[in-house]
PDB file of N, CA and C in Angstrom:
ATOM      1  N   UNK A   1      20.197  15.977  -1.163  1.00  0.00           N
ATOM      2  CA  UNK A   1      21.009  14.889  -1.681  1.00  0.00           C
ATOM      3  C   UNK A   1      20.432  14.446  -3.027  1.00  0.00           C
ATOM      4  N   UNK A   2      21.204  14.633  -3.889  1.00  0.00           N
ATOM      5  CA  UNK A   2      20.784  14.309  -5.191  1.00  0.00           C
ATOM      6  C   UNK A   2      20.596  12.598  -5.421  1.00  0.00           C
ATOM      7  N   UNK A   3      20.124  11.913  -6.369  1.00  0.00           N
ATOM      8  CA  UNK A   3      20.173  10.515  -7.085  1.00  0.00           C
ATOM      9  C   UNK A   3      21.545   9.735  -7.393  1.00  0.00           C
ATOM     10  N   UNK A   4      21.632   8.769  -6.967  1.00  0.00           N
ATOM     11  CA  UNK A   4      23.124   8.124  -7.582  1.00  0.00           C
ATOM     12  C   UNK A   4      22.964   7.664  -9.006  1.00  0.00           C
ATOM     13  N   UNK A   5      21.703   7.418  -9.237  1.00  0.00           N
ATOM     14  CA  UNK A   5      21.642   7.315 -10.732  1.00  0.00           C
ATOM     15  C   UNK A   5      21.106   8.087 -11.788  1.00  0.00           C
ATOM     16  N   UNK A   6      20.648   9.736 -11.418  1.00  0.00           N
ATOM     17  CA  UNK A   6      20.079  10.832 -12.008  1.00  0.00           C
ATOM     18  C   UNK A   6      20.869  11.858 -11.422  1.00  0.00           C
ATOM     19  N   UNK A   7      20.673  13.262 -12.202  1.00  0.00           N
ATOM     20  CA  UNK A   7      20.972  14.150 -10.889  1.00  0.00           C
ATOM     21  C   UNK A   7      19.713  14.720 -10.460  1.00  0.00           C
ATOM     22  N   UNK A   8      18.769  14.292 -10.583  1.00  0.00           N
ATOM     23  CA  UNK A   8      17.203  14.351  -9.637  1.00  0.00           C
ATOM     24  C   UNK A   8      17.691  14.373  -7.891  1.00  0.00           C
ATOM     25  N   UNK A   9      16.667  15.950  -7.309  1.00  0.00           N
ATOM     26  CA  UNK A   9      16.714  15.579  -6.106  1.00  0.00           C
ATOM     27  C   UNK A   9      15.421  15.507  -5.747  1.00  0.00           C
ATOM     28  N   UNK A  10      14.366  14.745  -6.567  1.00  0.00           N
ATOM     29  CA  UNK A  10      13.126  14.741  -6.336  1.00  0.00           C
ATOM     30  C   UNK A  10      12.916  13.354  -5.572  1.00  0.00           C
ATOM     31  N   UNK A  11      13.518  13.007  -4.029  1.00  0.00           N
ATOM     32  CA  UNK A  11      13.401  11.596  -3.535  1.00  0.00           C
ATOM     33  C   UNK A  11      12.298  11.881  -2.254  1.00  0.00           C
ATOM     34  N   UNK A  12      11.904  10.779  -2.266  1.00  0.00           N
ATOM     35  CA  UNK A  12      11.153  10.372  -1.201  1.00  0.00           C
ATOM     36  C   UNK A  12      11.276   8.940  -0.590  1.00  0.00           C
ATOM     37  N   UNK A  13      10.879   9.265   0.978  1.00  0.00           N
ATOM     38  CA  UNK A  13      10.946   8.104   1.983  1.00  0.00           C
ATOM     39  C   UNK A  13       9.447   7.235   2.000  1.00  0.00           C
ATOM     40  N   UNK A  14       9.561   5.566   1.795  1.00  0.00           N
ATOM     41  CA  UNK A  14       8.391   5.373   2.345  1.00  0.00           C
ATOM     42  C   UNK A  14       8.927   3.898   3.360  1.00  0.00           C
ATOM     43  N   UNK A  15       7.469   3.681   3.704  1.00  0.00           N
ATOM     44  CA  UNK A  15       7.693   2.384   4.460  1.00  0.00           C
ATOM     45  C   UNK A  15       7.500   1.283   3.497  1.00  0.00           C
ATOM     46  N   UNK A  16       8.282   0.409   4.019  1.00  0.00           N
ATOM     47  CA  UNK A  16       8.234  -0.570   2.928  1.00  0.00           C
ATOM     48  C   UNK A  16       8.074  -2.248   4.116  1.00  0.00           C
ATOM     49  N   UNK A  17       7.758  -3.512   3.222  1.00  0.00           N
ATOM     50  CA  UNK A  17       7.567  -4.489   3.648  1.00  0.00           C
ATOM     51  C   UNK A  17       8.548  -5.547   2.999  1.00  0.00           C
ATOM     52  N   UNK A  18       9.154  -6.171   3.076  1.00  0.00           N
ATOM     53  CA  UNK A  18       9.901  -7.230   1.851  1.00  0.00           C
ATOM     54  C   UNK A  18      10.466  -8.374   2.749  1.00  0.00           C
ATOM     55  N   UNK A  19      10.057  -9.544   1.585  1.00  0.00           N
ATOM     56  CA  UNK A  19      10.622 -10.772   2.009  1.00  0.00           C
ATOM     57  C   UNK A  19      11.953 -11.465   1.027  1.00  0.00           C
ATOM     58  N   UNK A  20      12.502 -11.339   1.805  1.00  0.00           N
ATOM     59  CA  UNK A  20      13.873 -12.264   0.686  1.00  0.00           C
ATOM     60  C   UNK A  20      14.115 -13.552   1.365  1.00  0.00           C
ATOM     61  N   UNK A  21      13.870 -14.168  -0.158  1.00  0.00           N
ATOM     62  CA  UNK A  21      14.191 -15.605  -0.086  1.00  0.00           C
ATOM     63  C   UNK A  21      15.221 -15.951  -0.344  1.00  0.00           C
ATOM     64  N   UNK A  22      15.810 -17.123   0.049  1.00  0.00           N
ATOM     65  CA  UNK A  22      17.134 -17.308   0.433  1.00  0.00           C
ATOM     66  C   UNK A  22      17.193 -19.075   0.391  1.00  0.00           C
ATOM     67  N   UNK A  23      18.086 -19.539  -0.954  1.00  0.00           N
ATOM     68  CA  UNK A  23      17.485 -21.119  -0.037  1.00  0.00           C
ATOM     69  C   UNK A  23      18.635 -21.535   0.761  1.00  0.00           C
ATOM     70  N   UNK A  24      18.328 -22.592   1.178  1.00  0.00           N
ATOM     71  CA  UNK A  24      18.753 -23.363   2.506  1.00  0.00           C
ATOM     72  C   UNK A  24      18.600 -22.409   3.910  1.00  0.00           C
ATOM     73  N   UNK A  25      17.523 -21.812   4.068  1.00  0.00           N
ATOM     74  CA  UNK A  25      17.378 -21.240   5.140  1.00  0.00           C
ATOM     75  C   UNK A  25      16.250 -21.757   5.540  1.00  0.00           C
ATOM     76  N   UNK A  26      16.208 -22.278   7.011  1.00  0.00           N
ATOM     77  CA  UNK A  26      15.244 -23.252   7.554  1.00  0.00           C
ATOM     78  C   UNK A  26      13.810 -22.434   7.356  1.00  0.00           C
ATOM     79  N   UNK A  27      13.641 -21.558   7.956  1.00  0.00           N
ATOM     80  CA  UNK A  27      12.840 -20.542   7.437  1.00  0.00           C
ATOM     81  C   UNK A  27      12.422 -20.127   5.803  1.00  0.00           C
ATOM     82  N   UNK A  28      11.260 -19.947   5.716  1.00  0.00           N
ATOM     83  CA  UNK A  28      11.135 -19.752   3.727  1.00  0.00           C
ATOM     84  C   UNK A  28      11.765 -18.403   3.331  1.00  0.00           C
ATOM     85  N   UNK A  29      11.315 -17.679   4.276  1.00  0.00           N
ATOM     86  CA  UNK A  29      12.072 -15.768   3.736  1.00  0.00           C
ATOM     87  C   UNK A  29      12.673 -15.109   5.205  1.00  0.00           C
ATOM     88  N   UNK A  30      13.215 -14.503   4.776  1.00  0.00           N
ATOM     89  CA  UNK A  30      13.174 -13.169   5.769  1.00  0.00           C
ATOM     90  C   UNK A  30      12.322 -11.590   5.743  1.00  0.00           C
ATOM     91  N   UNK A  31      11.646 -11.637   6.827  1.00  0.00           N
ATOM     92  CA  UNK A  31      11.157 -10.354   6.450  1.00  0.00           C
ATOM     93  C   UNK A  31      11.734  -8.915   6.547  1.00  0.00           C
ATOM     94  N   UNK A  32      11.908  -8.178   6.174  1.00  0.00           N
ATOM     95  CA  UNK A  32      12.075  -6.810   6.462  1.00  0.00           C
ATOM     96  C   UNK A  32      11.325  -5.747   6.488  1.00  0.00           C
ATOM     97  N   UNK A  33      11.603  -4.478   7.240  1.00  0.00           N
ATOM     98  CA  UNK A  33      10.257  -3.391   7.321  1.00  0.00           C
ATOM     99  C   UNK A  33      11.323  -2.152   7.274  1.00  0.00           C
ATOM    100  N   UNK A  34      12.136  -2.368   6.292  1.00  0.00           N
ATOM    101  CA  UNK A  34      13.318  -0.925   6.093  1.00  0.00           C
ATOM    102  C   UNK A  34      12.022   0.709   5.209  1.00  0.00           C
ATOM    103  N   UNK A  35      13.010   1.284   5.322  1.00  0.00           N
ATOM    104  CA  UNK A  35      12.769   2.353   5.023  1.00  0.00           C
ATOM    105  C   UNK A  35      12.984   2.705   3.662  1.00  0.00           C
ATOM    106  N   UNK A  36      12.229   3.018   2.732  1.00  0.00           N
ATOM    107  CA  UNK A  36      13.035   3.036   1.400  1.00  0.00           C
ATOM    108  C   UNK A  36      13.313   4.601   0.721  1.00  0.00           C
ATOM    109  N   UNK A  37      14.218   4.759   0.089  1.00  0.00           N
ATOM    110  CA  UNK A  37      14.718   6.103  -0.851  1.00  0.00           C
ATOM    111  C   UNK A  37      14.330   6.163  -2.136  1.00  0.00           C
ATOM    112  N   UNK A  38      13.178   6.425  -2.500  1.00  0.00           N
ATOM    113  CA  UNK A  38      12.857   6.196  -4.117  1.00  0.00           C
ATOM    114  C   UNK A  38      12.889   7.910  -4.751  1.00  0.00           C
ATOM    115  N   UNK A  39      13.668   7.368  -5.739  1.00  0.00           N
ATOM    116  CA  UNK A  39      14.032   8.846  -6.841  1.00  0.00           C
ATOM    117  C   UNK A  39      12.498   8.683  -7.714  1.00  0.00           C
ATOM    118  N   UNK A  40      11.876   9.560  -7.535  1.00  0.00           N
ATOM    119  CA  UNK A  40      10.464  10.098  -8.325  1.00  0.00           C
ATOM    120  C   UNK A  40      10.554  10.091  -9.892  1.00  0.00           C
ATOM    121  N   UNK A  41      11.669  10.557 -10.083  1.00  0.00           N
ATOM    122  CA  UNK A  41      11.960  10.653 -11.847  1.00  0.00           C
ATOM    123  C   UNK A  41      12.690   9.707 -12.215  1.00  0.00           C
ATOM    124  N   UNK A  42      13.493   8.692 -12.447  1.00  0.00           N
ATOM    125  CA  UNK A  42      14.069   7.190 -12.498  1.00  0.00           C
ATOM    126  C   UNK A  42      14.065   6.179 -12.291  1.00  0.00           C
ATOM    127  N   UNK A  43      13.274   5.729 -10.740  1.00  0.00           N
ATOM    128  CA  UNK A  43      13.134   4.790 -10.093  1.00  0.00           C
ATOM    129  C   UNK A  43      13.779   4.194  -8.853  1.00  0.00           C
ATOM    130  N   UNK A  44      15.266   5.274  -9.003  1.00  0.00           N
ATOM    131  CA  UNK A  44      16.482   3.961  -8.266  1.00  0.00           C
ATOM    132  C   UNK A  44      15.656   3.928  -6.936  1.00  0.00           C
ATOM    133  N   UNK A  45      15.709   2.574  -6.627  1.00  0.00           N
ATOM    134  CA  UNK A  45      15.072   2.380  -5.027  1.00  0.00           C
ATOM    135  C   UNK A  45      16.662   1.536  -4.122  1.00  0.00           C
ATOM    136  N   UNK A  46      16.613   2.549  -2.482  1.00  0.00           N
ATOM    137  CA  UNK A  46      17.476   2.163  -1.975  1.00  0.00           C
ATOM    138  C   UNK A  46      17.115   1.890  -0.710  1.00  0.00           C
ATOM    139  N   UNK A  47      17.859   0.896  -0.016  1.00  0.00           N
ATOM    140  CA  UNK A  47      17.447   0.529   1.163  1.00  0.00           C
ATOM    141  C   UNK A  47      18.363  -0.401   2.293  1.00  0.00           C
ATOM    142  N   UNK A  48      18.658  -0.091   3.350  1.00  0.00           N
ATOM    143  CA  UNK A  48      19.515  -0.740   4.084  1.00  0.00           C
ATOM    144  C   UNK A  48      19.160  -2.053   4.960  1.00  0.00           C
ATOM    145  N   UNK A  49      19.853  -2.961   4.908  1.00  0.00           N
ATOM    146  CA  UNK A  49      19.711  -4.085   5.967  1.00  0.00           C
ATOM    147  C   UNK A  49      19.760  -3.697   7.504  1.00  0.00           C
ATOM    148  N   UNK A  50      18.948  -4.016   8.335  1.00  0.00           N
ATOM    149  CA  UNK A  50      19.659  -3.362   9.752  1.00  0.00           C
ATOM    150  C   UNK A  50      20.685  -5.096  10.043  1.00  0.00           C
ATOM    151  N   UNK A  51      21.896  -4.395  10.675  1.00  0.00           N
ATOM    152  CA  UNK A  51      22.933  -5.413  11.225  1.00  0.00           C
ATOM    153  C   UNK A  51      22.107  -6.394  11.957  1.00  0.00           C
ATOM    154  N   UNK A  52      21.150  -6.359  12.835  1.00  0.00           N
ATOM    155  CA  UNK A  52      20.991  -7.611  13.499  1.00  0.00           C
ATOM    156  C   UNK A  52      20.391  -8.734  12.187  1.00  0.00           C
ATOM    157  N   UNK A  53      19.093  -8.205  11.445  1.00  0.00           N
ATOM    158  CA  UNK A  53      18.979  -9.386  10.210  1.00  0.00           C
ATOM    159  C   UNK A  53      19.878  -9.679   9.142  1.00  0.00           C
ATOM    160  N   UNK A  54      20.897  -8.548   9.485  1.00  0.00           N
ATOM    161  CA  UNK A  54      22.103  -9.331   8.241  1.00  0.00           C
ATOM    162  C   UNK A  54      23.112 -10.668   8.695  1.00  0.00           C
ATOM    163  N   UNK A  55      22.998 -10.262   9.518  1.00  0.00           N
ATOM    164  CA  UNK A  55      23.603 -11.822  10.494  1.00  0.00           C
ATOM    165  C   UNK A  55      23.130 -13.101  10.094  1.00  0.00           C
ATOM    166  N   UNK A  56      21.546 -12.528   9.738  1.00  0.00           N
ATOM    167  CA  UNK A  56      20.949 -14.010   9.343  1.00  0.00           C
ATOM    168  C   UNK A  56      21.625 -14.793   7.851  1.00  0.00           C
ATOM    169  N   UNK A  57      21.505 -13.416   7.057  1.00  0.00           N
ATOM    170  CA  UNK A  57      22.091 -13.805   5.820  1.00  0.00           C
ATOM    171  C   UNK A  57      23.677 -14.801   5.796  1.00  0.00           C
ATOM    172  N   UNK A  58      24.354 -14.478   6.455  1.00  0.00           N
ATOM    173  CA  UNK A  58      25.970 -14.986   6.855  1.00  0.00           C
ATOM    174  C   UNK A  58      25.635 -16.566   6.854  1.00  0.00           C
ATOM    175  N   UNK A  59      24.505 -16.744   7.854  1.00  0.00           N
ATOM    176  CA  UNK A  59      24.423 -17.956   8.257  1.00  0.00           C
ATOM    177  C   UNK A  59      23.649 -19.366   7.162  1.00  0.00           C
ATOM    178  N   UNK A  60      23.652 -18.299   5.733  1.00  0.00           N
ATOM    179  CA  UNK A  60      23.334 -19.136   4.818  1.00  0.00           C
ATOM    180  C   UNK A  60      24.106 -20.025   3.655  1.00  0.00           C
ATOM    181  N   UNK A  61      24.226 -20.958   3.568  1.00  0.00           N
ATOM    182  CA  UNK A  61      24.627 -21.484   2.557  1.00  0.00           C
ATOM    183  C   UNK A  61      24.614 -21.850   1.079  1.00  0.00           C
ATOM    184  N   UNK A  62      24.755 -20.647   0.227  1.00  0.00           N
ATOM    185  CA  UNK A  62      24.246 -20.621  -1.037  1.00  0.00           C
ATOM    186  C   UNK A  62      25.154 -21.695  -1.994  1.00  0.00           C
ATOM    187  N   UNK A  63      26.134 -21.998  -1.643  1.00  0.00           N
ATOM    188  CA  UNK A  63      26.394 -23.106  -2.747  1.00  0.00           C
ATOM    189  C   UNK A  63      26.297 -24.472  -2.674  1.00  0.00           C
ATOM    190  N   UNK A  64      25.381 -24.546  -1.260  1.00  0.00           N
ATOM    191  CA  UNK A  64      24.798 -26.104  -1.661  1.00  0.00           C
ATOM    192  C   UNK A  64      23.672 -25.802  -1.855  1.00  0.00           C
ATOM    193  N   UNK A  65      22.854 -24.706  -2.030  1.00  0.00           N
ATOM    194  CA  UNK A  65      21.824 -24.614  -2.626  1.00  0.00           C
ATOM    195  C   UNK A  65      21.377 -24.847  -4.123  1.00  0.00           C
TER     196      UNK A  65
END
């Protein structure tokens, strides 16, 4: 599978850690432990939400933030 933003098929998987902040969420971040797709020659980094923590996101209110 080639790059969506090169035609590099030089990608690799790693583990990754990330917190997204979000305000008005009672909580300060959310964490995540996705899997990431990084293209070696460009950078593009890709990565999916799993459905159960995207739920959390829904339940936020960004424009009274």
């Amino acid at each position: 599978m080639s790059c969506k933003r090169c035609p590099s098929e030089n990608q690799k998987r790693f583990s990754a850690e990330i917190a997204i902040h979000l305000p008005g969420m009672s909580t300060p971040h959310i964490f995540l432990f996705p899997m990431l797709l990084v293209c070696l020659d460009c950078g593009l980094t890709e990565f999916s939400i799993p459905e159960t923590e995207l739920r959390r996101f829904t339940k936020v209110d960004l424009a009274s933030a």
